[in-house]
Protein backbone atom coordinates (compact mmCIF):
# COMPACT_ATOMS: atom_id res chain seq x y z
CA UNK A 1 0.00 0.00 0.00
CA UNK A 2 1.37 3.44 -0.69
CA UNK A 3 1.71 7.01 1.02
CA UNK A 4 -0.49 8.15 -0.63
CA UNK A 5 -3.66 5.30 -0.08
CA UNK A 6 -2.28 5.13 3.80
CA UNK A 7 -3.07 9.07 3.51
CA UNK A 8 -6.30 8.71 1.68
CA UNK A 9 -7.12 6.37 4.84
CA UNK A 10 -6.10 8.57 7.53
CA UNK A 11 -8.11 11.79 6.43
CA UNK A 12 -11.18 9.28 6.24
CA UNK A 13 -10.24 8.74 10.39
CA UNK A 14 -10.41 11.94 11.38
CA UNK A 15 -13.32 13.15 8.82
CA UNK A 16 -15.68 13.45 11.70
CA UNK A 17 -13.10 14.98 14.26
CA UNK A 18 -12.76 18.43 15.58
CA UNK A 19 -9.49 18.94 13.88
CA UNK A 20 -11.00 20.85 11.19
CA UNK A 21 -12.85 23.41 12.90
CA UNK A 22 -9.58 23.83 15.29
CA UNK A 23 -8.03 24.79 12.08
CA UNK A 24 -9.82 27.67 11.20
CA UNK A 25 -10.73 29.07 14.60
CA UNK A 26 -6.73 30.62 15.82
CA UNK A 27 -6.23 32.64 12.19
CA UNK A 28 -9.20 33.86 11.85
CA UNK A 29 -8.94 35.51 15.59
CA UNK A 30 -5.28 36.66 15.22
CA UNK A 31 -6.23 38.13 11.65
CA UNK A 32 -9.10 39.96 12.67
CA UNK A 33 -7.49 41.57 15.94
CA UNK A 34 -4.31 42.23 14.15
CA UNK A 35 -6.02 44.26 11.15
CA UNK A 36 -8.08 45.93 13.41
CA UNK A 37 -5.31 47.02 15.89
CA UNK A 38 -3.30 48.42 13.18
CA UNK A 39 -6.46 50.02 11.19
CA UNK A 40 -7.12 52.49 14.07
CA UNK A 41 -4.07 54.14 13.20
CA UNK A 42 -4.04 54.10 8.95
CA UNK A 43 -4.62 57.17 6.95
CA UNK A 44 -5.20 57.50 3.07
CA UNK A 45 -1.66 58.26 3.11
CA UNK A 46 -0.76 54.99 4.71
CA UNK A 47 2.10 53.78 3.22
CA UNK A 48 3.01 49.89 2.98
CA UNK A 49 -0.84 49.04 4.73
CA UNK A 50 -0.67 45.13 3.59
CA UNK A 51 2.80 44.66 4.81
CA UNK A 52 2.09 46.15 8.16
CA UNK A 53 -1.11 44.28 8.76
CA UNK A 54 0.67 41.10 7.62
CA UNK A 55 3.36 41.48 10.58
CA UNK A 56 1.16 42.59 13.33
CA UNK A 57 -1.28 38.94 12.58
CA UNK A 58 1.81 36.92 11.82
CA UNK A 59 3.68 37.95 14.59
CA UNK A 60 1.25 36.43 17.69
CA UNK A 61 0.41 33.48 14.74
CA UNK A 62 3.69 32.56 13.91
CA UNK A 63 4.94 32.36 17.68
CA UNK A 64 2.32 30.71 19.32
CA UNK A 65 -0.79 30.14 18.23
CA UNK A 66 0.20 28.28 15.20
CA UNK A 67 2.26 25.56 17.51
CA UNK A 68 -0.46 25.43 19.65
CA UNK A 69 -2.90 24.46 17.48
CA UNK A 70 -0.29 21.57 15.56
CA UNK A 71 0.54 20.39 19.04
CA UNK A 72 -3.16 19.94 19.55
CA UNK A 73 -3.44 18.29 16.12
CA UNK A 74 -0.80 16.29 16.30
CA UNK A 75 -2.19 14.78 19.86
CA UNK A 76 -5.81 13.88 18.30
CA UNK A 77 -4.07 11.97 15.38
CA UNK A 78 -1.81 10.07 17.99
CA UNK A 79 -5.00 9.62 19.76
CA UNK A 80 -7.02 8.17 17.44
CA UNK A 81 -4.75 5.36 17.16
CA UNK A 82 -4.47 4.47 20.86
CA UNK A 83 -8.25 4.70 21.34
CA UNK A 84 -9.76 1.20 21.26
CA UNK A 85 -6.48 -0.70 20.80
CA UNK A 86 -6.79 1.10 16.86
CA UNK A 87 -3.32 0.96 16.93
CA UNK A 88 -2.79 -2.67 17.26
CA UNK A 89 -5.22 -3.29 14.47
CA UNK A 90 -2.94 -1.16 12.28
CA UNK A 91 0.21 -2.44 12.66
CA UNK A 92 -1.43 -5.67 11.90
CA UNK A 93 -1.57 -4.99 8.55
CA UNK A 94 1.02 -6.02 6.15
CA UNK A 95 2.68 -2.34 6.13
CA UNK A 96 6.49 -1.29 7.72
CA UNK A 97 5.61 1.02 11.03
CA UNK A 98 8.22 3.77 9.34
CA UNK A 99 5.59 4.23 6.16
CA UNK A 100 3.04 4.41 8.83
CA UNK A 101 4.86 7.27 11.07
CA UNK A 102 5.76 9.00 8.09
CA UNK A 103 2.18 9.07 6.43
CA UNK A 104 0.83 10.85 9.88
CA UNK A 105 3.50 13.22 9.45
CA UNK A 106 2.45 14.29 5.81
CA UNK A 107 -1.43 14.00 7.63
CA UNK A 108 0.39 16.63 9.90
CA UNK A 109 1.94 18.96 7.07
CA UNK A 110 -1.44 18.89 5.06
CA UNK A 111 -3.53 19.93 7.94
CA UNK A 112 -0.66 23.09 8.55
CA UNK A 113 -1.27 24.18 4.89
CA UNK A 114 -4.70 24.04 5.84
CA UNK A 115 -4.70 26.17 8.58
CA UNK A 116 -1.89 28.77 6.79
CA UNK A 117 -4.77 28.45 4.03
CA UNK A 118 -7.54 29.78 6.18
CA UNK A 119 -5.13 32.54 7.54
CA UNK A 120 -3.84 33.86 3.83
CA UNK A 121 -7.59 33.96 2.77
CA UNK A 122 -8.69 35.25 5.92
CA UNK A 123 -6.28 38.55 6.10
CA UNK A 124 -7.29 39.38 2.49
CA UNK A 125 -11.14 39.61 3.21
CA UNK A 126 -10.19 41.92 6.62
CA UNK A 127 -7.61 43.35 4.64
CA UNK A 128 -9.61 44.29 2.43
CA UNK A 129 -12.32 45.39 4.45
CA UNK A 130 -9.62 47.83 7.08
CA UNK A 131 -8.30 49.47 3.95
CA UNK A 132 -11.95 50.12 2.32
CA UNK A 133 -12.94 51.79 5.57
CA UNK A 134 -9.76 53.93 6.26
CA UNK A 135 -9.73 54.72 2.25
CA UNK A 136 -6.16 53.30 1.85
CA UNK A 137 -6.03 52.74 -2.09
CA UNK A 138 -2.55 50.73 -2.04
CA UNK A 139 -3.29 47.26 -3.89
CA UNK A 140 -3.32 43.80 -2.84
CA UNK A 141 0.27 42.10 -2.48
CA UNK A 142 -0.86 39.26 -3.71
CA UNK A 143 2.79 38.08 -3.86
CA UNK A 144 4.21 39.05 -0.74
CA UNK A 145 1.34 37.30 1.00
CA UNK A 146 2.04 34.03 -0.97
CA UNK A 147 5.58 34.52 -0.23
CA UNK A 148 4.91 34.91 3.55
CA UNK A 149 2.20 31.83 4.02
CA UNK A 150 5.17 29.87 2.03
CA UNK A 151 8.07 31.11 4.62
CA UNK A 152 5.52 30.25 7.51
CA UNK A 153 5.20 26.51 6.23
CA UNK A 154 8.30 25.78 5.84
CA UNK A 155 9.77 27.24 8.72
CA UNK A 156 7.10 25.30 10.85
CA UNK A 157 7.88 22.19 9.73
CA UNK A 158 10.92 21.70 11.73
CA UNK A 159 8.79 22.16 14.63
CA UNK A 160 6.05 19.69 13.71
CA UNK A 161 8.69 17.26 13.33
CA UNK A 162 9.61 17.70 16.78
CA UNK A 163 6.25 17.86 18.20
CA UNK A 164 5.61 14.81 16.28
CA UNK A 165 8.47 13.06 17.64
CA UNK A 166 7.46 13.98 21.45
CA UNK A 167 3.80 12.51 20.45
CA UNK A 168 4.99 8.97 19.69
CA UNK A 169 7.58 8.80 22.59
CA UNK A 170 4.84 9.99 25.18
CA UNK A 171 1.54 9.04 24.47
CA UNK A 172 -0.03 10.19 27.64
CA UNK A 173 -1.69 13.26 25.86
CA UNK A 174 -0.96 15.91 29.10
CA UNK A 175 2.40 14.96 28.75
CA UNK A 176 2.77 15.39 24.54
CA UNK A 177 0.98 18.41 25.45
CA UNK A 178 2.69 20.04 28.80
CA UNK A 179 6.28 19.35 27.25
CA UNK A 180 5.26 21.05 23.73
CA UNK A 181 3.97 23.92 25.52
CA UNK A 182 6.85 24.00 27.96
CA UNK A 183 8.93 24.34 25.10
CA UNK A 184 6.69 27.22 22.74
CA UNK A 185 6.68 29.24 25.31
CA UNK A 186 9.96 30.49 25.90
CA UNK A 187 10.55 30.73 21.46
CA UNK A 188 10.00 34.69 21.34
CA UNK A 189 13.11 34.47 24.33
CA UNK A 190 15.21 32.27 22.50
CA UNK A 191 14.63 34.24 18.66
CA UNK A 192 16.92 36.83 20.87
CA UNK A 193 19.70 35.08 21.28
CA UNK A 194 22.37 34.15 19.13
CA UNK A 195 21.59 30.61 19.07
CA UNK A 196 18.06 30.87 17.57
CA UNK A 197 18.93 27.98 14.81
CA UNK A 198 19.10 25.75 17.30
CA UNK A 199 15.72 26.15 18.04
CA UNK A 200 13.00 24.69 15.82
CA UNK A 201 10.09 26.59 17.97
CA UNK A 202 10.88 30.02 17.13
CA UNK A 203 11.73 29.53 13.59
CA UNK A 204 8.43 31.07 12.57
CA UNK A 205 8.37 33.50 14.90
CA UNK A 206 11.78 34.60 14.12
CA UNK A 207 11.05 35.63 10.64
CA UNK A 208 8.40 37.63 11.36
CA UNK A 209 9.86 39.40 13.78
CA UNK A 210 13.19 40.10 11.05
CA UNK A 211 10.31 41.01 8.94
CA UNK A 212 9.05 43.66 11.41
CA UNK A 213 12.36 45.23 11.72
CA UNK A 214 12.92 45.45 8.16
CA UNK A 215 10.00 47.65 8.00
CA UNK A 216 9.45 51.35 9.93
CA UNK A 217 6.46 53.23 10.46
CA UNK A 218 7.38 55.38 7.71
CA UNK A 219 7.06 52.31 5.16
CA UNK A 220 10.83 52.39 4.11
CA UNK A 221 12.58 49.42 4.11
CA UNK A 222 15.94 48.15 5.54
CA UNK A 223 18.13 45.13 4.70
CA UNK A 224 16.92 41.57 6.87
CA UNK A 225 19.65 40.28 9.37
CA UNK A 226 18.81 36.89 8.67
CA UNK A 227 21.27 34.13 8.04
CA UNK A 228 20.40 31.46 5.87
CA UNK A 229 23.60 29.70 7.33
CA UNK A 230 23.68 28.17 9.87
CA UNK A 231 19.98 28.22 9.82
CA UNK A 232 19.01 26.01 6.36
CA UNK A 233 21.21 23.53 7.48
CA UNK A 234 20.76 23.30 11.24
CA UNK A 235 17.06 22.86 10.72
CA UNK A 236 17.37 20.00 8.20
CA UNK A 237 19.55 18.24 10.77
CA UNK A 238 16.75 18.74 13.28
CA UNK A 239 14.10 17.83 11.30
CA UNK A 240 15.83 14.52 9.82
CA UNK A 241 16.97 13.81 13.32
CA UNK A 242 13.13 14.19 14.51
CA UNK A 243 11.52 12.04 12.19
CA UNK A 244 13.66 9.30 12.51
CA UNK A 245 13.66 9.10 15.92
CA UNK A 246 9.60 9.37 15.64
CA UNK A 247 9.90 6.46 12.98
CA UNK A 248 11.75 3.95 14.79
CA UNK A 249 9.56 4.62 17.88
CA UNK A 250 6.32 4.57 16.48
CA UNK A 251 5.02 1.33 17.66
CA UNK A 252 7.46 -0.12 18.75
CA UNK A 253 5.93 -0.21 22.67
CA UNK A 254 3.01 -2.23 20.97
CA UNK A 255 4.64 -4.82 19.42
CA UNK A 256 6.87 -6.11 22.57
């Protein structure tokens, strides 16, 4: 059976979950309150509106809220499973526990493009709504947006990886969920040191906040400090090292 079929299966598990309606609920609040926050303040004369309404929602998204909800995700997958000895059933089936792991994790990385999705479409209907009412006539960055909801995935999927990993090793759901948490929280602290590579949880968070530097209230712009080195490479390391570890563990307490 292939990745794909195994992923056609799992979406039919969680069809009737809550995951869905978890995935829209976080963007469309930090959207809405960002653009809102930020429209008090616009003129006609506004200059770089979209840009500036972008940061302000990504900011909050991108260093919390976004984890959150993925570390919620990724425990209602993992618990699907456990429920009613579903695992067992599974690994039953003629089909290596690594394919298994792996097609959860591409579950995982569907449902984040999902949720980045509902928060691209989401900030252009209240974008466009903030700059009808202040009468700000700059257009739609259609590709700056697209650019940004890109950056977001793929900075976040370091993270997923990890909180992925943590899911399989502890399958008591408090604990998957406590650790995560334990280690979100502390991200916007860590993007401030010089060791923020090492970091998968404030990758996200870290660009946004370059992104908010680059720009001043005056609109002009100023060159990014970001490194793509050591970053790039540090958080393929992680990543690899995170869904290997998640792959040889998956299962592997259930068929002792």
């Amino acid at each position: 059976m292939s990745i794909l079929e195994l992923t056609k299966i799992e979406f039919k598990k969680v069809k009737r979950s809550k995951i869905f309606p978890l995935l829209f609920i976080p963007p469309m609040l930090v959207v809405i309150s960002g653009v809102y926050s930020l429209s008090m303040y616009m003129t006609p004369e506004y200059t770089n509106a979209w840009k500036a309404m972008f940061i302000q929602s990504a900011l909050l998204f991108g260093y919390y809220l976004l984890p959150f909800t993925m570390v919620v995700v990724c425990v209602m997958i993992s618990n699907r499973e456990i429920q009613n000895n579903g695992i067992l059933k599974m690994l039953a089936l003629p089909i290596e526990k690594g394919k298994l792991a792996l097609t959860k994790f591409f579950v995982l990385l569907t449902f984040l493009m999902i949720e980045l999705s509902v928060f691209f479409i989401t900030f252009i209907v209240a974008g466009v709504i903030a700059t009808t009412v202040m009468n700000v006539t700059e257009t739609i960055p259609v590709m700056y947006l697209l650019s940004w909801t890109l950056k977001l995935f793929l900075t976040t999927i370091p993270s997923i990886s990890l909180m992925w990993a943590i899911t399989v090793f502890f399958e008591k759901p408090l604990l998957s969920i406590g650790l995560n948490l334990l280690l979100i929280i502390p991200g916007v602290l860590v993007a401030n040191t010089p060791v923020w590579f090492c970091y998968p949880y404030c990758y996200s968070g870290y660009m946004v906040s370059d992104a908010l530097h680059t720009i001043t209230t005056q609109g002009a712009e100023i060159s990014s400090s970001l490194q793509l080195f050591p970053f790039i490479p540090c958080a393929i390391i992680l990543t690899c090292i995170s869904l290997v570890a998640a792959v040889k563990q998956f299962g592997r307490k259930e068929t002792k």
